[in-house]
PDB file of N, CA and C in Angstrom:
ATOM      1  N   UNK A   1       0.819  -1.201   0.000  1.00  0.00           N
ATOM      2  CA  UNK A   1       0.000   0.000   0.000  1.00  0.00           C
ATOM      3  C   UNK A   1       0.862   1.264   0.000  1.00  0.00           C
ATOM      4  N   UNK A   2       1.858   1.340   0.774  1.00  0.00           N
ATOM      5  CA  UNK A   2       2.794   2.246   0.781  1.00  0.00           C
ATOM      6  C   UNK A   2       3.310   2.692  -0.646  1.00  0.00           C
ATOM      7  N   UNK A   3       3.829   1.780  -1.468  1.00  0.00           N
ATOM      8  CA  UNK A   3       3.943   2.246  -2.571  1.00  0.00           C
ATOM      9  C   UNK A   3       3.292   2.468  -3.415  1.00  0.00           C
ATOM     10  N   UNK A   4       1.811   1.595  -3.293  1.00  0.00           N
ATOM     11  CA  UNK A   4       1.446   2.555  -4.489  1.00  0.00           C
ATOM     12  C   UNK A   4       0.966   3.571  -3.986  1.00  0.00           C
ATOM     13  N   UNK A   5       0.892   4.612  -2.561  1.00  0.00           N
ATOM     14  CA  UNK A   5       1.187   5.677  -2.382  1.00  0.00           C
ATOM     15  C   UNK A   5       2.119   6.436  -2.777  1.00  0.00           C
ATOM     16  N   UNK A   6       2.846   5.891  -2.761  1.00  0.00           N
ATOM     17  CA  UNK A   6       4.171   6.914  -3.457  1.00  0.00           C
ATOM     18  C   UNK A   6       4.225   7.025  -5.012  1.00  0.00           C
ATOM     19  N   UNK A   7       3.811   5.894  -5.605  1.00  0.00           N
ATOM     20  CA  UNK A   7       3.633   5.688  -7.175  1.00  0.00           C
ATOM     21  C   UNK A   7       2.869   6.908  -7.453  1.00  0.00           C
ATOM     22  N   UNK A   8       1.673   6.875  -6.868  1.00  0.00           N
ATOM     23  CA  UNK A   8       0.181   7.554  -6.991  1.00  0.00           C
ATOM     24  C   UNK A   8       0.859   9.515  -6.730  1.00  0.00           C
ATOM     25  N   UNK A   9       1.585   9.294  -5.857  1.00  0.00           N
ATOM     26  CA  UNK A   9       2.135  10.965  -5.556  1.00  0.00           C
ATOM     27  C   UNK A   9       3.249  11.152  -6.526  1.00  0.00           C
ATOM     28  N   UNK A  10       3.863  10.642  -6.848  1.00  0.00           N
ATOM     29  CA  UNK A  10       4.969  10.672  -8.106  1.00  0.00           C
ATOM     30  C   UNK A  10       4.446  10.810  -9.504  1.00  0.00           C
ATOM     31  N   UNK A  11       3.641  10.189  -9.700  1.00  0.00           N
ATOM     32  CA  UNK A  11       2.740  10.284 -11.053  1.00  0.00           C
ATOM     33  C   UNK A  11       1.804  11.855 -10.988  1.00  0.00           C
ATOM     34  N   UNK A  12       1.191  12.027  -9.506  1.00  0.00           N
ATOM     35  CA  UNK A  12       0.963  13.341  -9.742  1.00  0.00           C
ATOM     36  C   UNK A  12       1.598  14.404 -10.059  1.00  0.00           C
ATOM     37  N   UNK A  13       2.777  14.194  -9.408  1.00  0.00           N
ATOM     38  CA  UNK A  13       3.892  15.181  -9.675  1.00  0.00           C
ATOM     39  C   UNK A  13       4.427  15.431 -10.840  1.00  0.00           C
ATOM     40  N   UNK A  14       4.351  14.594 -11.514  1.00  0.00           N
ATOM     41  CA  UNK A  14       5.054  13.768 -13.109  1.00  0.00           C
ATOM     42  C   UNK A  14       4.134  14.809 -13.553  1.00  0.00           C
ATOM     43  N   UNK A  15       2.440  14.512 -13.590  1.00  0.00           N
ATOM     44  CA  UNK A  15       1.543  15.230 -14.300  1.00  0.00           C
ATOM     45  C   UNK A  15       1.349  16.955 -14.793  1.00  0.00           C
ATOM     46  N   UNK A  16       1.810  17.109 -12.689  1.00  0.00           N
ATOM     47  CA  UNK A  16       2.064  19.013 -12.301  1.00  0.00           C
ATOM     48  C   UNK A  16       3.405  18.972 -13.234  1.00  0.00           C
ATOM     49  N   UNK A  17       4.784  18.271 -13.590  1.00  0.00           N
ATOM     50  CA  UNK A  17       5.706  19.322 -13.874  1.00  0.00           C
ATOM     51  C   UNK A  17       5.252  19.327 -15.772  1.00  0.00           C
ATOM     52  N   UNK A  18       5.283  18.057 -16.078  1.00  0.00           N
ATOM     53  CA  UNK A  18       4.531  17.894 -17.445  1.00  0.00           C
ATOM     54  C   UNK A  18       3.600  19.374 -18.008  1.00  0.00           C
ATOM     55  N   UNK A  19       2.516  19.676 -17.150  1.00  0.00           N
ATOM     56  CA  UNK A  19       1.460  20.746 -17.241  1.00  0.00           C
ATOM     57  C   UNK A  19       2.272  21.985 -17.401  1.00  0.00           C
ATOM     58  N   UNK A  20       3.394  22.477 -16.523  1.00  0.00           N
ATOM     59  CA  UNK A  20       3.982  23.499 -16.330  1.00  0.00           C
ATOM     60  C   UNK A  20       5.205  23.611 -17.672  1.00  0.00           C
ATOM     61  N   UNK A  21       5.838  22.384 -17.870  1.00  0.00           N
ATOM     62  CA  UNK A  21       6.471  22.502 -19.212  1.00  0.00           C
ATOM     63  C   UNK A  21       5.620  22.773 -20.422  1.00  0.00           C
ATOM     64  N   UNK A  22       4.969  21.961 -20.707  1.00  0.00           N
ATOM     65  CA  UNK A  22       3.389  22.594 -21.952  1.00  0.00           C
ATOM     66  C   UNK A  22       3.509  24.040 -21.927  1.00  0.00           C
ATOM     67  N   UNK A  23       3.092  24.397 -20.794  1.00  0.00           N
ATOM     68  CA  UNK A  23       2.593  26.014 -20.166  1.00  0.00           C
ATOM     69  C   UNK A  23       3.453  26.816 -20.922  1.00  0.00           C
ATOM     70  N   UNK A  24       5.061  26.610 -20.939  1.00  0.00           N
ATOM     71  CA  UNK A  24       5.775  27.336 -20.616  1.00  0.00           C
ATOM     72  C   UNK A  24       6.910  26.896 -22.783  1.00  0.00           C
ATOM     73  N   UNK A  25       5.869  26.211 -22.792  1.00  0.00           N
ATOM     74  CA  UNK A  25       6.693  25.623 -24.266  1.00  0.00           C
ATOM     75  C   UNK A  25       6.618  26.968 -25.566  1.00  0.00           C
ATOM     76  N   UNK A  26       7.586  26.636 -26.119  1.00  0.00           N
ATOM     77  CA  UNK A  26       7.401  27.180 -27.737  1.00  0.00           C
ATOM     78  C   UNK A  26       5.545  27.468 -28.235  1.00  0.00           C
ATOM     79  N   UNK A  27       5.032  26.054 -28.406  1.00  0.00           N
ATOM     80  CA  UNK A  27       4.007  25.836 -29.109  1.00  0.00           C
ATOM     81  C   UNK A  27       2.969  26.383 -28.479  1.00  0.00           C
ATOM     82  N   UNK A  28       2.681  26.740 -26.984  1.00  0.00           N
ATOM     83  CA  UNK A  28       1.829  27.160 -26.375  1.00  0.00           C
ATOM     84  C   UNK A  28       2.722  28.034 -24.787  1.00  0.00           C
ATOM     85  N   UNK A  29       2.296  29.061 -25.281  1.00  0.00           N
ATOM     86  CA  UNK A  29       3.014  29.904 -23.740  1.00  0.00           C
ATOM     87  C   UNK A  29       2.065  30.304 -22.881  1.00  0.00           C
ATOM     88  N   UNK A  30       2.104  30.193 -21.851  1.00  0.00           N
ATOM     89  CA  UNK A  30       1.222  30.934 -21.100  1.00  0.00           C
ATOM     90  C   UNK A  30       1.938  32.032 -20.271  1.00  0.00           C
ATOM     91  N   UNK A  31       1.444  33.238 -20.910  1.00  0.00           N
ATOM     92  CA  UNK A  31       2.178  34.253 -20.123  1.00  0.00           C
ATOM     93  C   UNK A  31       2.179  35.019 -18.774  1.00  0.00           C
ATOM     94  N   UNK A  32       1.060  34.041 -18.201  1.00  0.00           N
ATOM     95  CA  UNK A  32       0.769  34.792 -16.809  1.00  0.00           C
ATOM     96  C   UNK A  32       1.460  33.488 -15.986  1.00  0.00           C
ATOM     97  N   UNK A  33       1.750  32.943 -16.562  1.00  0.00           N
ATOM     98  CA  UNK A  33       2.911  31.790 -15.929  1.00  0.00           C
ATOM     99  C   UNK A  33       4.188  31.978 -15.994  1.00  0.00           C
ATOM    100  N   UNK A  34       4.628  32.660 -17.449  1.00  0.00           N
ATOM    101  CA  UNK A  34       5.898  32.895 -17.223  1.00  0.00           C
ATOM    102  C   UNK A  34       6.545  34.236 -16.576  1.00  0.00           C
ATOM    103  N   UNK A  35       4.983  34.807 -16.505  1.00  0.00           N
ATOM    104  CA  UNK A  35       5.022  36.080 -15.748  1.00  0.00           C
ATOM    105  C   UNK A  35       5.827  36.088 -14.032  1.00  0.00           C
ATOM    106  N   UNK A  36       4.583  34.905 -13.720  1.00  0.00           N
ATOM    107  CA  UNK A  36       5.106  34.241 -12.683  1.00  0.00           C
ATOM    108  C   UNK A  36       6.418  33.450 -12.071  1.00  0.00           C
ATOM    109  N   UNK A  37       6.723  32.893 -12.807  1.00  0.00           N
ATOM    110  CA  UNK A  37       8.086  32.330 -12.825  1.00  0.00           C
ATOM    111  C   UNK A  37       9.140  33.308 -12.936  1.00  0.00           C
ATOM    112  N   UNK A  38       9.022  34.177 -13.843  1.00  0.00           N
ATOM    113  CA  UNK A  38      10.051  35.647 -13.934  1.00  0.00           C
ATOM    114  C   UNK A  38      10.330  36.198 -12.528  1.00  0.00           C
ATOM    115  N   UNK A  39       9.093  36.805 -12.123  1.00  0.00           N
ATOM    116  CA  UNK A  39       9.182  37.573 -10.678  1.00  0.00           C
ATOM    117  C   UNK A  39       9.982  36.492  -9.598  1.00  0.00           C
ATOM    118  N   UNK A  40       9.298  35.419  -9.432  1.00  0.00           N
ATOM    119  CA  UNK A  40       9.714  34.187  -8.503  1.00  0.00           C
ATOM    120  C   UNK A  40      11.754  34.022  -8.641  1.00  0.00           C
ATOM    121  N   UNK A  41      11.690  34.064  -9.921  1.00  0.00           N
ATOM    122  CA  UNK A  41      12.696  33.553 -10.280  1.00  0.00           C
ATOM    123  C   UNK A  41      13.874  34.872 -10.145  1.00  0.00           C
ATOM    124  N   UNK A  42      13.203  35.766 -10.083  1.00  0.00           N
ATOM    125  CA  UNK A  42      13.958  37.347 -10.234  1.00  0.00           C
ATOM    126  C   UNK A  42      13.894  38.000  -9.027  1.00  0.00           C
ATOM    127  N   UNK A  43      12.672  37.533  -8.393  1.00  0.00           N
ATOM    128  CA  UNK A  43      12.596  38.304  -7.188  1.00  0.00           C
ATOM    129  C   UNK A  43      12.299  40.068  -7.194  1.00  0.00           C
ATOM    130  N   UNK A  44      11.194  39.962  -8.349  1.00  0.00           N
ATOM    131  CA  UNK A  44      10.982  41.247  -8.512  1.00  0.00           C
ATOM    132  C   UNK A  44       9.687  41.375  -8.770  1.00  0.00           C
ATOM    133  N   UNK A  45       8.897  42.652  -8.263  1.00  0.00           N
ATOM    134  CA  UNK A  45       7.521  42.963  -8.241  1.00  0.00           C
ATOM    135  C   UNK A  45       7.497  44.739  -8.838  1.00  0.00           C
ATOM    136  N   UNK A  46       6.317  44.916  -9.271  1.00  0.00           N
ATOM    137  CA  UNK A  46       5.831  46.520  -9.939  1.00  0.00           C
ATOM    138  C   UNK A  46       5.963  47.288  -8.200  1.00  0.00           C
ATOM    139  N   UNK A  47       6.032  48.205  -8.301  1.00  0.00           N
ATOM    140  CA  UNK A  47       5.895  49.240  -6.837  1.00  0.00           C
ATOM    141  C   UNK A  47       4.399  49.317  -6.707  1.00  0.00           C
ATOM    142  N   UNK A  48       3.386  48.700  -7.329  1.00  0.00           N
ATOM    143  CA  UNK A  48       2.166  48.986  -7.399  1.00  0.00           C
ATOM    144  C   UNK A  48       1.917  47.675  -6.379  1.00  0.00           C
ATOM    145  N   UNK A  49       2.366  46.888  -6.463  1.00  0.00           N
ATOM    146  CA  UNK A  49       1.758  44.951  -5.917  1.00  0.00           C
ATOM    147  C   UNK A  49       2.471  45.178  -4.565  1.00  0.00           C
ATOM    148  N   UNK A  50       1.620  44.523  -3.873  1.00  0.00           N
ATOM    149  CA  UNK A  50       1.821  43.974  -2.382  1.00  0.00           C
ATOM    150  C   UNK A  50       2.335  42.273  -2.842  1.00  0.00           C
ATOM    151  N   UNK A  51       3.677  42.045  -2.496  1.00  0.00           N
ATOM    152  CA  UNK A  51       3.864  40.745  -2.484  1.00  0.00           C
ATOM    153  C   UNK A  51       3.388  39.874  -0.992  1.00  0.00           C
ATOM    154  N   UNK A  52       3.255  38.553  -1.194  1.00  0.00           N
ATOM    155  CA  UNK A  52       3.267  38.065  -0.159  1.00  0.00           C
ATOM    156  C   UNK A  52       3.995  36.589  -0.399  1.00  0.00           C
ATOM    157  N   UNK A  53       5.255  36.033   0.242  1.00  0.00           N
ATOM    158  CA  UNK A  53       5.494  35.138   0.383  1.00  0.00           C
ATOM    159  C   UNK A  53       4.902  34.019   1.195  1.00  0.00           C
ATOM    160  N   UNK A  54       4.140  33.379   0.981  1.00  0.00           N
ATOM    161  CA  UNK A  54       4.105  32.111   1.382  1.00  0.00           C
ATOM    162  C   UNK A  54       4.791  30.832   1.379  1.00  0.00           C
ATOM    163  N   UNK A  55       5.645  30.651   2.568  1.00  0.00           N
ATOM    164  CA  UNK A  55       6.783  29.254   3.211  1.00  0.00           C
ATOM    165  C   UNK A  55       5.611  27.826   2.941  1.00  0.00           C
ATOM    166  N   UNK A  56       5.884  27.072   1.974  1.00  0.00           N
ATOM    167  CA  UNK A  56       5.026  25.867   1.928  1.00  0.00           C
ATOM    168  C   UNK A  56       5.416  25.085   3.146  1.00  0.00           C
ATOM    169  N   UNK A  57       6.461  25.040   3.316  1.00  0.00           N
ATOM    170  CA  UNK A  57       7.396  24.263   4.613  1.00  0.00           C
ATOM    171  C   UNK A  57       6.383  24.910   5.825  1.00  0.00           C
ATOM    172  N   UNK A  58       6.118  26.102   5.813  1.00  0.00           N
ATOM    173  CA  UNK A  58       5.448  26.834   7.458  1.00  0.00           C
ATOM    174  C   UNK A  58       3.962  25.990   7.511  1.00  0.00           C
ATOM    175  N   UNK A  59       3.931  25.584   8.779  1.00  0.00           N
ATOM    176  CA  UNK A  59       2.390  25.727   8.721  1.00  0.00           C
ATOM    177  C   UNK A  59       1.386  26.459   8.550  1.00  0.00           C
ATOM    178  N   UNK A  60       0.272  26.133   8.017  1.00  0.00           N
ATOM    179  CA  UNK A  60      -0.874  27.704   7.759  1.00  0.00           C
ATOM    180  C   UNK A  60      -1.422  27.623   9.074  1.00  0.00           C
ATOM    181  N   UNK A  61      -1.920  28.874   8.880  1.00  0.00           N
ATOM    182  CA  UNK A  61      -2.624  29.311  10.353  1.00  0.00           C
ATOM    183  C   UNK A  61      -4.143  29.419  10.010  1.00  0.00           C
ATOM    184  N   UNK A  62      -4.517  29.032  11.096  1.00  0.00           N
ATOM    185  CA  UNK A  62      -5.995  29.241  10.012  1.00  0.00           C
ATOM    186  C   UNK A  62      -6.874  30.118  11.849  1.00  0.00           C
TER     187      UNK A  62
END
C-alpha cells in the first residue's frame, strides 16, 4: 500500500511538472505563468503589488 502511495504521488507530480512545461513551451506559452516564474525567479515585483510570500514548509494558520 505504501507504494502505491508513493507511485500515486509521483505520477501526480510527473503530471504538475509535465502541465507546467506545456505552459511554458514554444508551441503554447502561457504568459501569466511565465510572468510568474520571472518575478519568482527574479525576485521582482511593480511598486504597485503587495507581495506576499508564502513558506510551503510553514504551517498555515488558520
Amino acid at each position: 500500500m505504501r507504494l502505491e502511495a508513493e507511485l500515486a504521488d509521483l505520477r501526480e507530480e510527473r503530471a504538475r511538472l509535465e502541465n507546467l512545461t506545456r505552459r511554458l513551451s514554444t508551441e503554447y506559452l502561457d504568459l501569466d505563468l511565465l510572468d510568474e516564474r520571472a518575478r519568482a525567479v527574479l525576485q521582482l515585483a511593480r511598486s504597485d503589488e503587495i507581495v506576499i510570500d508564502a513558506d510551503p514548509a510553514l504551517p498555515a494558520r488558520h
